[in-house]
Each structure stands twice: as C-alpha cells, then as structure tokens.
Protein backbone atom coordinates (compact mmCIF):
# COMPACT_ATOMS: atom_id res chain seq x y z
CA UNK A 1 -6.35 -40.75 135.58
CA UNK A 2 -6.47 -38.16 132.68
CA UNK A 3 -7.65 -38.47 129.31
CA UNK A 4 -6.04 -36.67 126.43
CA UNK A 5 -7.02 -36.75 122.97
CA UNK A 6 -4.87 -35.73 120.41
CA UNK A 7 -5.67 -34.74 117.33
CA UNK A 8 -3.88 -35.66 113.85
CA UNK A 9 -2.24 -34.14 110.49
CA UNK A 10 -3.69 -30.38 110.21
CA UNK A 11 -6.64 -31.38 112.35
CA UNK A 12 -8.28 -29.37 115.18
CA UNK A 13 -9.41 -30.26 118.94
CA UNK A 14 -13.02 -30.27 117.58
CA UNK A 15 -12.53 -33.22 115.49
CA UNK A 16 -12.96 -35.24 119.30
CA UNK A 17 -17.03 -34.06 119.53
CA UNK A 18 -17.99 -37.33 120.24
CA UNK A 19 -15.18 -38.35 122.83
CA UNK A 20 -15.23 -35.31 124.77
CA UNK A 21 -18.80 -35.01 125.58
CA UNK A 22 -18.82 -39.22 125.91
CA UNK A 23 -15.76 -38.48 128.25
CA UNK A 24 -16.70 -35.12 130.14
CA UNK A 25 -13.35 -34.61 132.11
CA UNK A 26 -11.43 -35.55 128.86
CA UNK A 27 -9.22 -32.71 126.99
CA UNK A 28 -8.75 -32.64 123.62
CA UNK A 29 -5.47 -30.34 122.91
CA UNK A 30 -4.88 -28.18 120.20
CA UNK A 31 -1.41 -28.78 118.82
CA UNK A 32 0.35 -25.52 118.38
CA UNK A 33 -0.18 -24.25 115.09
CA UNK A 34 -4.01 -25.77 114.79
CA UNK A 35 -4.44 -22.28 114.86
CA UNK A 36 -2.68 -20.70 117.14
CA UNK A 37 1.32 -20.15 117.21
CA UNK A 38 3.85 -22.02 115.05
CA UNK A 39 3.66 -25.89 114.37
CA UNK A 40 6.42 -27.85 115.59
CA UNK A 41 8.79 -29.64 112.73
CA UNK A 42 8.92 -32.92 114.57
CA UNK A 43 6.99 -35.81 115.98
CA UNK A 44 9.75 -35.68 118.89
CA UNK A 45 8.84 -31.51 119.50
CA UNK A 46 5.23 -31.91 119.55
CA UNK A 47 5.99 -34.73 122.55
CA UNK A 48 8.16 -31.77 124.22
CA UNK A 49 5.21 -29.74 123.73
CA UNK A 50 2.87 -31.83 125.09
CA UNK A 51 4.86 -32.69 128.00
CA UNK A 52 5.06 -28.95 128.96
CA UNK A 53 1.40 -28.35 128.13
CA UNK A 54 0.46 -31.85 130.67
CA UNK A 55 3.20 -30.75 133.24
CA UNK A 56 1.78 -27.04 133.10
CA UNK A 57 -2.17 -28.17 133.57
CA UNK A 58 -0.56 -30.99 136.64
CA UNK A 59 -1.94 -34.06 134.89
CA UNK A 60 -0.72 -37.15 136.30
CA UNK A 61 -1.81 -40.70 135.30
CA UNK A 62 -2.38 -39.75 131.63
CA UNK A 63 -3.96 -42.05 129.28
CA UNK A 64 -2.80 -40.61 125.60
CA UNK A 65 -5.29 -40.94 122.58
CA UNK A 66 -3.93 -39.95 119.31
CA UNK A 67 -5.28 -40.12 115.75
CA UNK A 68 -2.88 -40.97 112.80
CA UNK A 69 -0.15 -37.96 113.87
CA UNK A 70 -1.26 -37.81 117.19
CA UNK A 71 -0.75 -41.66 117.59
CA UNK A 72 2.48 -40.94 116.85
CA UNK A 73 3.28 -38.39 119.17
CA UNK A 74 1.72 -41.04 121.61
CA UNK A 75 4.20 -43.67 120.83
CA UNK A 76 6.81 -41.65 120.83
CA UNK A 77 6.27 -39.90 124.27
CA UNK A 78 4.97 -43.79 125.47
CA UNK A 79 8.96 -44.46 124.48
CA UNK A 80 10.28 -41.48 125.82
CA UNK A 81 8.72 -41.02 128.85
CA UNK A 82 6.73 -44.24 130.11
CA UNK A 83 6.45 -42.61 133.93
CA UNK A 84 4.03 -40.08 132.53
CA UNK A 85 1.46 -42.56 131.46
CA UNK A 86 -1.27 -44.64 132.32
CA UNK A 87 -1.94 -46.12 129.04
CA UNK A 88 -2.13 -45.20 125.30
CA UNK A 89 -5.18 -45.36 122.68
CA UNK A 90 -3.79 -45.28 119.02
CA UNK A 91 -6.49 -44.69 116.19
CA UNK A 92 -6.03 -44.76 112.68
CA UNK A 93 -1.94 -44.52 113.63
CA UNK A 94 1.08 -46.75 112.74
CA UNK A 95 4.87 -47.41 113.66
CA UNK A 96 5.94 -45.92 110.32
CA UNK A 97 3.41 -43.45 108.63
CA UNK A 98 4.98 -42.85 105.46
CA UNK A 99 2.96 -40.11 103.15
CA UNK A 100 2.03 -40.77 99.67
CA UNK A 101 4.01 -37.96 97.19
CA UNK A 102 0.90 -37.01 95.39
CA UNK A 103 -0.49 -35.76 98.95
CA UNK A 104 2.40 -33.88 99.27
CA UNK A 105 2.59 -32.74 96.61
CA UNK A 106 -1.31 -31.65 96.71
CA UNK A 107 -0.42 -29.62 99.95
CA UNK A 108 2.33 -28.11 98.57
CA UNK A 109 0.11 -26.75 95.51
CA UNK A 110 -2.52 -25.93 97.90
CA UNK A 111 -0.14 -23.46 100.13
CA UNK A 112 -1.13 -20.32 96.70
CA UNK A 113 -4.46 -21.73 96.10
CA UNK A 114 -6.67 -23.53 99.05
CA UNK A 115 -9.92 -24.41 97.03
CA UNK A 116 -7.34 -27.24 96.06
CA UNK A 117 -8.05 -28.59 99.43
CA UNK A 118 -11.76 -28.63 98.91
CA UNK A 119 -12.56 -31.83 97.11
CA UNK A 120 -10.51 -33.86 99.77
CA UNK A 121 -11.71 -32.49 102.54
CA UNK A 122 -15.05 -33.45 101.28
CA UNK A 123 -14.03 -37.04 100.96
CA UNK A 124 -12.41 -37.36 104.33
CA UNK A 125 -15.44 -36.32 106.26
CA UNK A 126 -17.65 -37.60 103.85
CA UNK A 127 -19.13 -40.18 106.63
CA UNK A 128 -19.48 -37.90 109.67
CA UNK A 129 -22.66 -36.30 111.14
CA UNK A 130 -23.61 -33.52 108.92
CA UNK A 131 -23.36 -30.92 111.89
CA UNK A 132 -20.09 -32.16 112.75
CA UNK A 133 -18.70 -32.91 109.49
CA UNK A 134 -19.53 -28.79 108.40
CA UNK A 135 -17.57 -27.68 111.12
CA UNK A 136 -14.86 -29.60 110.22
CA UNK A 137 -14.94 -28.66 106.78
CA UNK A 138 -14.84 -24.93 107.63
CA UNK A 139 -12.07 -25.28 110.22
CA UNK A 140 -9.59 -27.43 107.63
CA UNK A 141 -10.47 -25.02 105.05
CA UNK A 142 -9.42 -21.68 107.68
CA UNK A 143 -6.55 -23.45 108.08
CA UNK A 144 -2.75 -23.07 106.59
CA UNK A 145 -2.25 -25.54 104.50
CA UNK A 146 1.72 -24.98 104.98
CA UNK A 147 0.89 -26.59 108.48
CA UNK A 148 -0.80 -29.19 106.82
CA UNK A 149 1.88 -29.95 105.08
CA UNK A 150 4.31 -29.55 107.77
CA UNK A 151 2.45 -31.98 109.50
CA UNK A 152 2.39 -34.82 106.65
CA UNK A 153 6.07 -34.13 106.80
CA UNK A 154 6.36 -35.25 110.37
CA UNK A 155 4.46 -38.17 109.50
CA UNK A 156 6.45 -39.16 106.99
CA UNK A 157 9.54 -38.90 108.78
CA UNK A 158 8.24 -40.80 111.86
CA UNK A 159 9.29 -44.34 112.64
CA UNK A 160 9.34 -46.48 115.48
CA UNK A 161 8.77 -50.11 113.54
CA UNK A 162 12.15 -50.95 115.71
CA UNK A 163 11.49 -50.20 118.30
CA UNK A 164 8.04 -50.13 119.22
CA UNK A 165 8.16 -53.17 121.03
CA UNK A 166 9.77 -51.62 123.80
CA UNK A 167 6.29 -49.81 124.79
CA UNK A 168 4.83 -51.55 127.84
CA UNK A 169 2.05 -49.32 128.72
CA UNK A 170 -1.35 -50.58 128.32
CA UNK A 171 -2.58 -50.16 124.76
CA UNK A 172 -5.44 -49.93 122.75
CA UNK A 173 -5.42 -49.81 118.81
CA UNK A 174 -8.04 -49.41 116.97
CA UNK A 175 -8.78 -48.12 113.23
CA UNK A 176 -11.80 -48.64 110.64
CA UNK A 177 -11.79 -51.61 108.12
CA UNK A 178 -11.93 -49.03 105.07
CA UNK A 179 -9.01 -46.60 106.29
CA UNK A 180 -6.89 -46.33 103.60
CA UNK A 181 -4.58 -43.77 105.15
CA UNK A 182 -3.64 -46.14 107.75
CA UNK A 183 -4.98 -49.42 106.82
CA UNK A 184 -5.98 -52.01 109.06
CA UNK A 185 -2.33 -54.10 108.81
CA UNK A 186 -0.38 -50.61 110.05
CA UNK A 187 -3.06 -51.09 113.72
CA UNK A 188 -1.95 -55.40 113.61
CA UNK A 189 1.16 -54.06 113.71
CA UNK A 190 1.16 -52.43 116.62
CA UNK A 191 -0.81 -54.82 118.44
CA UNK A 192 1.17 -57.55 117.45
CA UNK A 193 4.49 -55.39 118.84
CA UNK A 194 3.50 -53.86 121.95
CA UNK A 195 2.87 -56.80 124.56
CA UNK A 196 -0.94 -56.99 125.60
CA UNK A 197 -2.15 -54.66 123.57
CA UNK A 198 -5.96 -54.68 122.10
CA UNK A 199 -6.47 -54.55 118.81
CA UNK A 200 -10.09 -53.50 117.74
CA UNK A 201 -11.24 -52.83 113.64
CA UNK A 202 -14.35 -50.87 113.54
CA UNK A 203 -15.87 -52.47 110.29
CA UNK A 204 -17.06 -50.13 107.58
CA UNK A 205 -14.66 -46.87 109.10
CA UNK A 206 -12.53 -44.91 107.43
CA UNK A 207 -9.41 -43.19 108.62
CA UNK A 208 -12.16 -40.80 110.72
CA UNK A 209 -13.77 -43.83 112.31
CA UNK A 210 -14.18 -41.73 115.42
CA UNK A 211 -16.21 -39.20 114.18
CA UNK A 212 -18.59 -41.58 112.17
CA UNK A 213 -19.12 -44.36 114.37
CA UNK A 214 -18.26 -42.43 117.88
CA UNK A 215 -20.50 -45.01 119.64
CA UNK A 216 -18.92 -48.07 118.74
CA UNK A 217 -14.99 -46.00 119.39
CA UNK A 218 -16.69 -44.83 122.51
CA UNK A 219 -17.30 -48.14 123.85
CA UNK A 220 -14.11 -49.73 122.78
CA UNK A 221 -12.30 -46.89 124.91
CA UNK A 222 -14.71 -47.26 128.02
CA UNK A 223 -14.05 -50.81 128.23
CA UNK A 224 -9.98 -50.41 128.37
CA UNK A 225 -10.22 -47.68 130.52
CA UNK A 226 -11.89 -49.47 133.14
CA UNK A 227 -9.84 -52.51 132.42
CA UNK A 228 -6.06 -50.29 133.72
C-alpha cells in the first residue's frame, strides 16, 4: 500500500512536513507547475498526470490524500479509475469547490504585482509552526501567481455533487471546524455520499488543519489506514 499526498491550489509538496516524516514511505508530489513545468488546466489532466507519474514510479495499492484541489483530483481519479486505489483521504476538499470572485479576482491583480499576495498568505498560515509556516510563506510568494490562479480556476470548475456517490473506495474526510474555504458542511457532504466513509472535524482548524494540528490529522489517518 502507497501513500500519496497531494497538495492543493498553488501549494507545494512541502506543505505535507508533518505527514511525510509521520508517514516515512509516504510521497508527497509536486503537481506540475508547483514549480517546475506548466500547470495543467483541468482537475481531469492533473488525474492523467498523476496516473502517469504513479504508473511511472510502479505504485500499486495507492491510498490518495488530497487537500482542497488535490481532494479533487482524488475524487475524480477515485471515479475514474477505482482499480488504482486502495482508499482516499480528502482534507479541507468538497464535491463542488466553487471560488469566491474577489479571490479571483485578487489573483488576477496579483499576476503584475505579487506583494498583493502577501497579506493572505499571512492569514492562511497564520496557525502553523513558525519554522514551517516561513517556508511556506517564501515558497507561495516564489511562486506564479498565474498558476495560482489557474489552479482556483480548476477548482471552480470542478464538480462531482452528482455523482460522487458512485465512489466506493474506502474514505476518509476530514477538515477543521474554522475552514472557511471549505467549511465543515462541503466534508458532511462527502461523507454522507460516499458509502462508509469517515467523517472527522478537527475543532479549532482552518482550511490548513494539517499543518497546525498535524498530530491530531496524523492520528485520524493512522487509524483508517490500518482499518483497509
């Protein structure tokens, strides 16, 4: 059984600290574009991507963990190809992730002028470790924010509310009681859709609950890995 974490909306590998060094045999991919090569336009060519990139490394008996994008690219690879998976771990995601315009709008200003980016970036991360949460800060700030946006745009093109009943992997969805990005009712959702499925809220988390409470994520993984 494999373990792969992937990341969300402009985000890095690194934003996974915590899981990978909980979880030593764990990879946390790098979506192309986050920084290297071009970003793919589309929830359903990031799963093409990472279907290449899992056949390429010969994982088998994958367990996908995504945050917010990345939990969509796990859904939608859970719908398109079930026999690749072991099980699926959605954080901070949703069957529809529809993006406000004033974020959008941010992103596009921020594409001629990046210190735009600076204030939010402080307020995302605003909970994490303060090692962690400068490395983040510098990596988001490197980064383009046209694949930012490119990335919200995915999001907010992405849904499955129709049909994401028809996952029956093994899932786990979890999120933090204070995520406003993906609140709490967008993780019931999914729990309440896909048959079996565990539905955990990490009280007092935001939308990076895995970064600032890794221990409590941690465990909440552990236990449904050992229970497929």
């Amino acid at each position: 059984m494999k373990l792969i974490f992937i990341h969300g909306s402009g985000g890095c590998k690194e934003v996974w600290h915590y899981q990978t060094r909980y979880f030593p045999e764990a990879d946390a991919v790098a979506l192309p574009g986050h920084p290297c090569g071009e970003p793919c336009t589309s929830v359903d060519s990031y799963v093409e991507w990472l279907r290449g990139y899992m056949r390429d490394a010969g994982y088998i008996d994958v367990v996908l963990a995504g945050h917010s994008l990345g939990g969509a690219i796990a859904q939608l690879y859970a719908l398109k190809y079930p026999e690749d998976l072991r099980g699926l771990i959605l954080i901070g995601s949703g069957a529809r992730l529809r993006v406000g315009t004033m974020y959008l709008e941010m992103l596009e200003q921020a594409k001629s002028n990046r210190s735009i980016l600076e204030d939010f970036f402080h307020k995302s991360y605003e909970f994490i470790e303060p090692g962690l949460r400068d490395v983040l800060r510098r990596k988001a700030l490197e980064g383009d924010p046209a694949v930012f946006l490119n990335d919200m745009l995915c999001c907010d093109r992405f849904d499955t509310m129709e049909r994401v009943h028809e996952i029956k992997l093994p899932t786990l969805a979890l999120c933090g009681s204070e995520d406003i990005m993906t609140p709490p009712k967008y993780t019931k959702y999914l729990a309440n859709k896909i048959e079996g499925a565990r539905y955990v809220i990490i009280e007092g988390g935001t939308h990076m609950v895995f970064a600032e409470q890794p221990g409590l994520v941690n465990q909440a993984i552990e236990d449904f890995l050992n229970s497929l």
